[in-house]
Protein backbone atom coordinates (compact mmCIF):
# COMPACT_ATOMS: atom_id res chain seq x y z
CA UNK A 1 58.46 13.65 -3.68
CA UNK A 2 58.37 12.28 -0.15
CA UNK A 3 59.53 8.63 -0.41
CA UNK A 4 58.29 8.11 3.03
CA UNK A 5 54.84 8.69 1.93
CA UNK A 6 55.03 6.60 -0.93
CA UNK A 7 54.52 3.06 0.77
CA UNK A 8 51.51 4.42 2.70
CA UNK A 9 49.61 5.83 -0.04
CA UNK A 10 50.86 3.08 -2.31
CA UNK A 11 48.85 0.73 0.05
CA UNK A 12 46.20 3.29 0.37
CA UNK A 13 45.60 3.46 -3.06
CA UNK A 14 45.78 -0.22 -3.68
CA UNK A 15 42.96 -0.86 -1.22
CA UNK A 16 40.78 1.11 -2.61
CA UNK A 17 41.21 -0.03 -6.37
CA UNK A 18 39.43 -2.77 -4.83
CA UNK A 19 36.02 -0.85 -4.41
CA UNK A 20 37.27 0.80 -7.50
CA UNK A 21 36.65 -2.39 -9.29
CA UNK A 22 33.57 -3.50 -7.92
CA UNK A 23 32.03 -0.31 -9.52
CA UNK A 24 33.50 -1.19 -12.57
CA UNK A 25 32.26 -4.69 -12.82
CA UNK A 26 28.96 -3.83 -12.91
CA UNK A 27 29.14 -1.26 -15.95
CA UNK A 28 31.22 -4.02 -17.71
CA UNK A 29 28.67 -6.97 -17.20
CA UNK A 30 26.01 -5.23 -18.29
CA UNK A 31 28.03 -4.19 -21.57
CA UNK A 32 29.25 -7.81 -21.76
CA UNK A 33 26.03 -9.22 -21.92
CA UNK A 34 23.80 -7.03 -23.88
CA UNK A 35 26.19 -4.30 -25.53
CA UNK A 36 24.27 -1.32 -23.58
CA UNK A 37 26.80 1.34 -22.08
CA UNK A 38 25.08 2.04 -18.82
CA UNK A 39 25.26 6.27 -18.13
CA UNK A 40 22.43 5.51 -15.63
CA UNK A 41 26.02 4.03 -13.56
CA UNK A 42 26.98 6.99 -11.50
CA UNK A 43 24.07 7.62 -9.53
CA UNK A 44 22.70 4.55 -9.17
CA UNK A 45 26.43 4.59 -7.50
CA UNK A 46 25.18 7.73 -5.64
CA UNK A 47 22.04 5.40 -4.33
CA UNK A 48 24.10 2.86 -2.76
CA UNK A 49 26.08 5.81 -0.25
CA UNK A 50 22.52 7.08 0.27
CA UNK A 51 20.55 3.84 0.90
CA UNK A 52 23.10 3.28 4.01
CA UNK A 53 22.92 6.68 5.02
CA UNK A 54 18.96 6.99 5.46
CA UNK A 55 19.41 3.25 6.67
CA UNK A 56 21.77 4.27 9.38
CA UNK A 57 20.61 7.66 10.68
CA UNK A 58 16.96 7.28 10.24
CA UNK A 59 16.22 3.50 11.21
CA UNK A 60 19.47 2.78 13.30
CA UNK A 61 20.92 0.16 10.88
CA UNK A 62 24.46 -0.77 11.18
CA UNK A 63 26.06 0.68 8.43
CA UNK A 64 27.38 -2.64 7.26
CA UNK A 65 24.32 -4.72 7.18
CA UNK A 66 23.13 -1.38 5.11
CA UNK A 67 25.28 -3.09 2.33
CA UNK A 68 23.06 -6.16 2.24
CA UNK A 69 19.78 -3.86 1.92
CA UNK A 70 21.87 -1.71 -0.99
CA UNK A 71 22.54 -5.52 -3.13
CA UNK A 72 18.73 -6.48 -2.84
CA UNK A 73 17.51 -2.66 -3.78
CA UNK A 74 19.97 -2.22 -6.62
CA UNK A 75 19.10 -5.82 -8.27
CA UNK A 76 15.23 -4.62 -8.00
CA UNK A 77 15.89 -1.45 -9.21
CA UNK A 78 18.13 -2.82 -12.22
CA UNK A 79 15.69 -5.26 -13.28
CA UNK A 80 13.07 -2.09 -13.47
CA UNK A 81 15.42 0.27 -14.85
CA UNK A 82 15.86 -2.89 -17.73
CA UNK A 83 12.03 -3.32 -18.30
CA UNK A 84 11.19 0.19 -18.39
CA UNK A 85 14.13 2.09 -20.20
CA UNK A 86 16.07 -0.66 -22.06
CA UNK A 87 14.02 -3.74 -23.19
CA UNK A 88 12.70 -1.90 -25.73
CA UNK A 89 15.29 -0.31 -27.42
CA UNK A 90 17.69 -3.06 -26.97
CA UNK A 91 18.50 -3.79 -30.22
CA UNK A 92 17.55 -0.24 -31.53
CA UNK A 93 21.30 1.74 -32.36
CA UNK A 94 23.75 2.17 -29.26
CA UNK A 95 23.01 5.39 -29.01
CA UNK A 96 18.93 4.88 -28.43
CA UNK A 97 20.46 2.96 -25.30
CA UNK A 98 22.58 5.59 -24.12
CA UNK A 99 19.64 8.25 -24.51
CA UNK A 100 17.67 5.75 -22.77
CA UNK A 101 19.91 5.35 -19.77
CA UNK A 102 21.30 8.95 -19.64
CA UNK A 103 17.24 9.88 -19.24
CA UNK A 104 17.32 7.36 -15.78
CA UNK A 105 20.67 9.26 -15.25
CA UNK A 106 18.86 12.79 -14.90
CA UNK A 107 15.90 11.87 -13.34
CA UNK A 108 17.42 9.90 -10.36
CA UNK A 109 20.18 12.87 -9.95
CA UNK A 110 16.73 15.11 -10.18
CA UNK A 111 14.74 13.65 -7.65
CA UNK A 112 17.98 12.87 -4.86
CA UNK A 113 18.53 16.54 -5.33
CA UNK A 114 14.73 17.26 -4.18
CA UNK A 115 14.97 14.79 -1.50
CA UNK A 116 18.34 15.08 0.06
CA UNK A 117 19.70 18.37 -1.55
CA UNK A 118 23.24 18.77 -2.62
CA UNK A 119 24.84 19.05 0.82
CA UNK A 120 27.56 16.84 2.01
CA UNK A 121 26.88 13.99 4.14
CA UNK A 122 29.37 11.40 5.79
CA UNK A 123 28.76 8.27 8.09
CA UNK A 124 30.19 8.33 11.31
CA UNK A 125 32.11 5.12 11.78
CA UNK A 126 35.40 4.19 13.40
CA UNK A 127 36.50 0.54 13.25
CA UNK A 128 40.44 1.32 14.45
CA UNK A 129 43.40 1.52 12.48
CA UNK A 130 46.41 -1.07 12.30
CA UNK A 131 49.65 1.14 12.09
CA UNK A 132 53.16 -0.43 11.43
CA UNK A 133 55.84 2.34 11.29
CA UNK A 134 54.90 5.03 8.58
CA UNK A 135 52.06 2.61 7.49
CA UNK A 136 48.49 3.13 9.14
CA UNK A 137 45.97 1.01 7.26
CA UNK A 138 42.06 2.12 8.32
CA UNK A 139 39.38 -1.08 9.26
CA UNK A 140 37.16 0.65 7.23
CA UNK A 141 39.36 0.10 4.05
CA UNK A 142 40.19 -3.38 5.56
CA UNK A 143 36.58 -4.28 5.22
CA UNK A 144 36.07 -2.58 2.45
CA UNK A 145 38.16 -4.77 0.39
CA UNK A 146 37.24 -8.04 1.93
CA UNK A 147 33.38 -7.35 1.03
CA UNK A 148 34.51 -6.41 -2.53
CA UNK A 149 36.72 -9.65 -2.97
CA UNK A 150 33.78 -11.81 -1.39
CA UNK A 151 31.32 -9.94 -3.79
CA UNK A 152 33.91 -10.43 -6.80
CA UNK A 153 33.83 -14.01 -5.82
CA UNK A 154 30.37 -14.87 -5.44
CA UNK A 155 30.05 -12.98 -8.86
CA UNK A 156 32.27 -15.14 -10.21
CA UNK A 157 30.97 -18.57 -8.89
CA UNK A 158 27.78 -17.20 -9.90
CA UNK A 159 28.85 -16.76 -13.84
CA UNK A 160 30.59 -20.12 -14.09
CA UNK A 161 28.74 -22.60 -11.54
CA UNK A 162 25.48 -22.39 -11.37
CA UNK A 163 22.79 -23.17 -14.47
CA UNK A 164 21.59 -19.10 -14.31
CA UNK A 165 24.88 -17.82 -14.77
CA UNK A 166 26.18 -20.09 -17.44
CA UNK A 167 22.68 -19.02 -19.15
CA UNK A 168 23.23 -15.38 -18.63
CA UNK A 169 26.86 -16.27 -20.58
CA UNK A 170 24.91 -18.06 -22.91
CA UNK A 171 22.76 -15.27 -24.03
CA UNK A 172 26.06 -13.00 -24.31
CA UNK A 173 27.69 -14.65 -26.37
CA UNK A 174 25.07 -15.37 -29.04
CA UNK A 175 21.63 -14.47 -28.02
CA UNK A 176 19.76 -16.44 -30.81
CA UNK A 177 21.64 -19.63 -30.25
CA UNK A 178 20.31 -19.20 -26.58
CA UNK A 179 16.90 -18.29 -27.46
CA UNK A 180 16.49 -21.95 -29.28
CA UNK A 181 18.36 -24.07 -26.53
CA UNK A 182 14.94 -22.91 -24.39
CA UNK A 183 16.89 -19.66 -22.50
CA UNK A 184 14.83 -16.65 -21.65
CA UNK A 185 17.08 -14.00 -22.83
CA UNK A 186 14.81 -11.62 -22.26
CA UNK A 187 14.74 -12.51 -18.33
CA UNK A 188 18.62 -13.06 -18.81
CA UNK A 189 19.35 -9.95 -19.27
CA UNK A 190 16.71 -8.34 -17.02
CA UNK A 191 18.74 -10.08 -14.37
CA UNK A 192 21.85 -9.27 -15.78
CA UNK A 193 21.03 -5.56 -15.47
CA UNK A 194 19.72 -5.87 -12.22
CA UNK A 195 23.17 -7.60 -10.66
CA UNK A 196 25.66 -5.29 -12.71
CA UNK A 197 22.99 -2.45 -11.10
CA UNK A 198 23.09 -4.03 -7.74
CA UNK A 199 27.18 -4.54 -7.62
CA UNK A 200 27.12 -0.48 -8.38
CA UNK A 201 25.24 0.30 -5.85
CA UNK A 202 27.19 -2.20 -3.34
CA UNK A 203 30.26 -0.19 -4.84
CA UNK A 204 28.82 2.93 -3.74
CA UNK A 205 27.42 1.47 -0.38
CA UNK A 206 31.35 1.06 0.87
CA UNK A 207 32.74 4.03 -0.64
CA UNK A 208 30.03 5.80 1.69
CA UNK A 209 32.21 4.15 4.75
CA UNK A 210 35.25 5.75 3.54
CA UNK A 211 34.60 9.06 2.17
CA UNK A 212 32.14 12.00 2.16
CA UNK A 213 29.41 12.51 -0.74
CA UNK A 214 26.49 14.05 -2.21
CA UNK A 215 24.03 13.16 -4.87
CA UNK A 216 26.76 14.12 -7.75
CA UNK A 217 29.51 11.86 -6.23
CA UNK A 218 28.45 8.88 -8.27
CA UNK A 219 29.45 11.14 -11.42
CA UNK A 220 33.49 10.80 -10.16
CA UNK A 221 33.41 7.19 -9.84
CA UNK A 222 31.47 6.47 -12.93
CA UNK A 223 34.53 8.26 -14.94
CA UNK A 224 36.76 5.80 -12.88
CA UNK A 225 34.78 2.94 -14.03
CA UNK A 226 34.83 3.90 -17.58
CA UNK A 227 38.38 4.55 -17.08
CA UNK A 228 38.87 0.93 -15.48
CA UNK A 229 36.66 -1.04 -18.16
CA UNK A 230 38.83 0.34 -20.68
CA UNK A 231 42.22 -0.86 -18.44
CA UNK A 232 40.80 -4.07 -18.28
CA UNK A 233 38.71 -5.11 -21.20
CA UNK A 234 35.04 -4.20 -22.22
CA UNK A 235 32.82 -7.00 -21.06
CA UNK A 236 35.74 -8.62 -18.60
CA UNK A 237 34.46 -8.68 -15.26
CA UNK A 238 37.87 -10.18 -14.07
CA UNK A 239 39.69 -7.50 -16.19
CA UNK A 240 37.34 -4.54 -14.14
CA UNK A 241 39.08 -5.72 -10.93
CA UNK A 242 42.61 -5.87 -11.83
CA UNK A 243 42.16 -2.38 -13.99
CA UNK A 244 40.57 -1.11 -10.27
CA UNK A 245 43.08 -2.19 -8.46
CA UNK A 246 45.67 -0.57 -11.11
CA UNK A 247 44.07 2.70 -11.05
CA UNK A 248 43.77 2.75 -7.57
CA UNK A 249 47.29 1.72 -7.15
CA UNK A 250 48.18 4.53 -9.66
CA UNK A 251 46.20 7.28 -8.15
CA UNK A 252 47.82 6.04 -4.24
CA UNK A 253 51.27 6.54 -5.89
CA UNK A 254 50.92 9.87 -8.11
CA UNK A 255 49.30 12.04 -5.41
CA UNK A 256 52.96 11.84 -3.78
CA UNK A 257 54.57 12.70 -7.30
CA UNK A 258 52.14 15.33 -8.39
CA UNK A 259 49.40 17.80 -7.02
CA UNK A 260 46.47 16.22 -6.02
CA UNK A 261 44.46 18.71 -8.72
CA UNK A 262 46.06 16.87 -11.26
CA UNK A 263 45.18 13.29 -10.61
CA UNK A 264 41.97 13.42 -12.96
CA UNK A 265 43.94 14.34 -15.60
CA UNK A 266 46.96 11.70 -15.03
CA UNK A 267 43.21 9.05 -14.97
CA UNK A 268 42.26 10.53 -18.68
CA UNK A 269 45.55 10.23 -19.91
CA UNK A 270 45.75 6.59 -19.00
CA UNK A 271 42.58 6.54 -20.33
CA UNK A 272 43.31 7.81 -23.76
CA UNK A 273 46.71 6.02 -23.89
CA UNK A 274 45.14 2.38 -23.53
CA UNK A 275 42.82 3.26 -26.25
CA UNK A 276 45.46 3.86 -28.46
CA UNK A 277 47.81 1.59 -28.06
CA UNK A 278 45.94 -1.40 -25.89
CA UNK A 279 42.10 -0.90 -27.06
CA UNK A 280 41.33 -4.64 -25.69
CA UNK A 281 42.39 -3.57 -22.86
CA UNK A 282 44.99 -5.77 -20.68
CA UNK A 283 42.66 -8.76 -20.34
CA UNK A 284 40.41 -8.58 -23.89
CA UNK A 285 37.22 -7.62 -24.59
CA UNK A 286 34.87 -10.94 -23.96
CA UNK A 287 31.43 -10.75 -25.05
């Protein structure tokens, strides 16, 4: 154990729980508000690194204003994914959902594969580093987190000020009570779908910044979201981004204590453990 690694890859690891738990919120808001456990998550992840790559090198859009195209595209694509796989099993037996989202799952992993192949792809961008010391923090991480706190935010604000949100909260927490106060639920949690769709793919629009992917990346960070919802309640979006920012902060500080190989496997223990002994996770469930 190098103690003079620790501090760097404890920071490391923090800021990227961050992104970690932007993912996350989206597969818990949809479960929040209609009970459906999204498996369509990873690669609609996978979309968001692609829809700034094809952005970037094919039209010459920054990467970063990429992210705005990857929140309109994932809410559209949400909503459709709602209307066409889930409306009409949505109060059929959880596991009609999951068939029904695992089915989006393969086809959009099908067709990426036709269109882009498997290969690895990575975005060329350097924004400078800030080093103190031992410590070199990357601007790529440093906006990273600062567009997944402003998008936690607005999420936030969102839910809790405006008439839409408090709606959408409405309808989650007893959909027939809605229904006669004059609420669409049905366009409540079309919309629903389409943000917790659209934050994924936001999710996976930064992580595109920072790493290297294919079309079978999303698949690593939809464990890690199922992983996080679990840390921080089911249905808590708050809870999603302080269980991201745990795992991250968890995964910065065991790659100096352990192999890197075995970091997965430290994730599914956590994983198993809050089940056990914290199945609320730290926050509560909220419906």
């Amino acid at each position: 154990m190098s103690l003079d690694a620790l501090l760097p890859s404890s920071i490391d690891g923090l800021m990227l729980g961050f992104v970690y738990g932007l993912a996350a919120m989206g597969l818990t808001l949809i479960f929040g508000v209609m009970k459906v456990i999204n498996l369509a998550h990873g690669p609609v992840i996978a979309l968001g690194m692609f829809t700034v790559l094809v952005l970037s090198q094919s039209l010459g859009v920054n990467p970063y204003l990429g992210l705005i195209a990857a929140v309109v595209l994932g809410l559209a694509f949400g909503v459709v994914m709602y209307f066409v796989a889930v409306d009409r099993v949505i109060n059929a037996p959880e596991l009609t959902t999951l068939l029904a989202t695992f089915s989006v799952n393969l086809m959009v992993i099908g067709i990426a594969t036709v269109v882009f192949t498997t290969s690895p792809r990575a975005l060329d961008i350097d924004l400078g580093a800030f080093r103190s010391g031992a410590v070199t923090v990357l601007g790529t991480r440093v906006v990273a987190v600062v567009v997944a706190i402003v998008a936690a935010a607005a999420l936030y604000g969102f839910l809790f000020r405006t008439r839409t949100g408090k709606s959408i909260r409405a309808v989650a927490n007893n959909r027939s009570a809605a229904e006669l106060m004059g609420i669409d639920s049905r366009r409540m949690l079309a919309l629903s779908f389409g943000i917790g769709t659209s934050l994924a793919m936001l999710s996976g629009a930064l992580l595109s910044t920072l790493f290297s992917f294919t079309v079978l990346s999303g698949t690593t960070y939809e464990v890690k979201s199922f992983v996080i919802v679990v840390l921080g309640g089911l249905g808590n979006p708050t809870g999603a981004l302080l269980g991201g920012i745990i795992l991250g902060l968890l995964e910065g500080v065991s790659t100096v204590v352990m192999p890197v190989a075995w970091v997965p496997i430290f994730e599914y223990v956590i994983f198993v453990a809050i089940l056990l002994l914290k199945p609320d996770g730290l926050l509560g469930s909220r419906g």
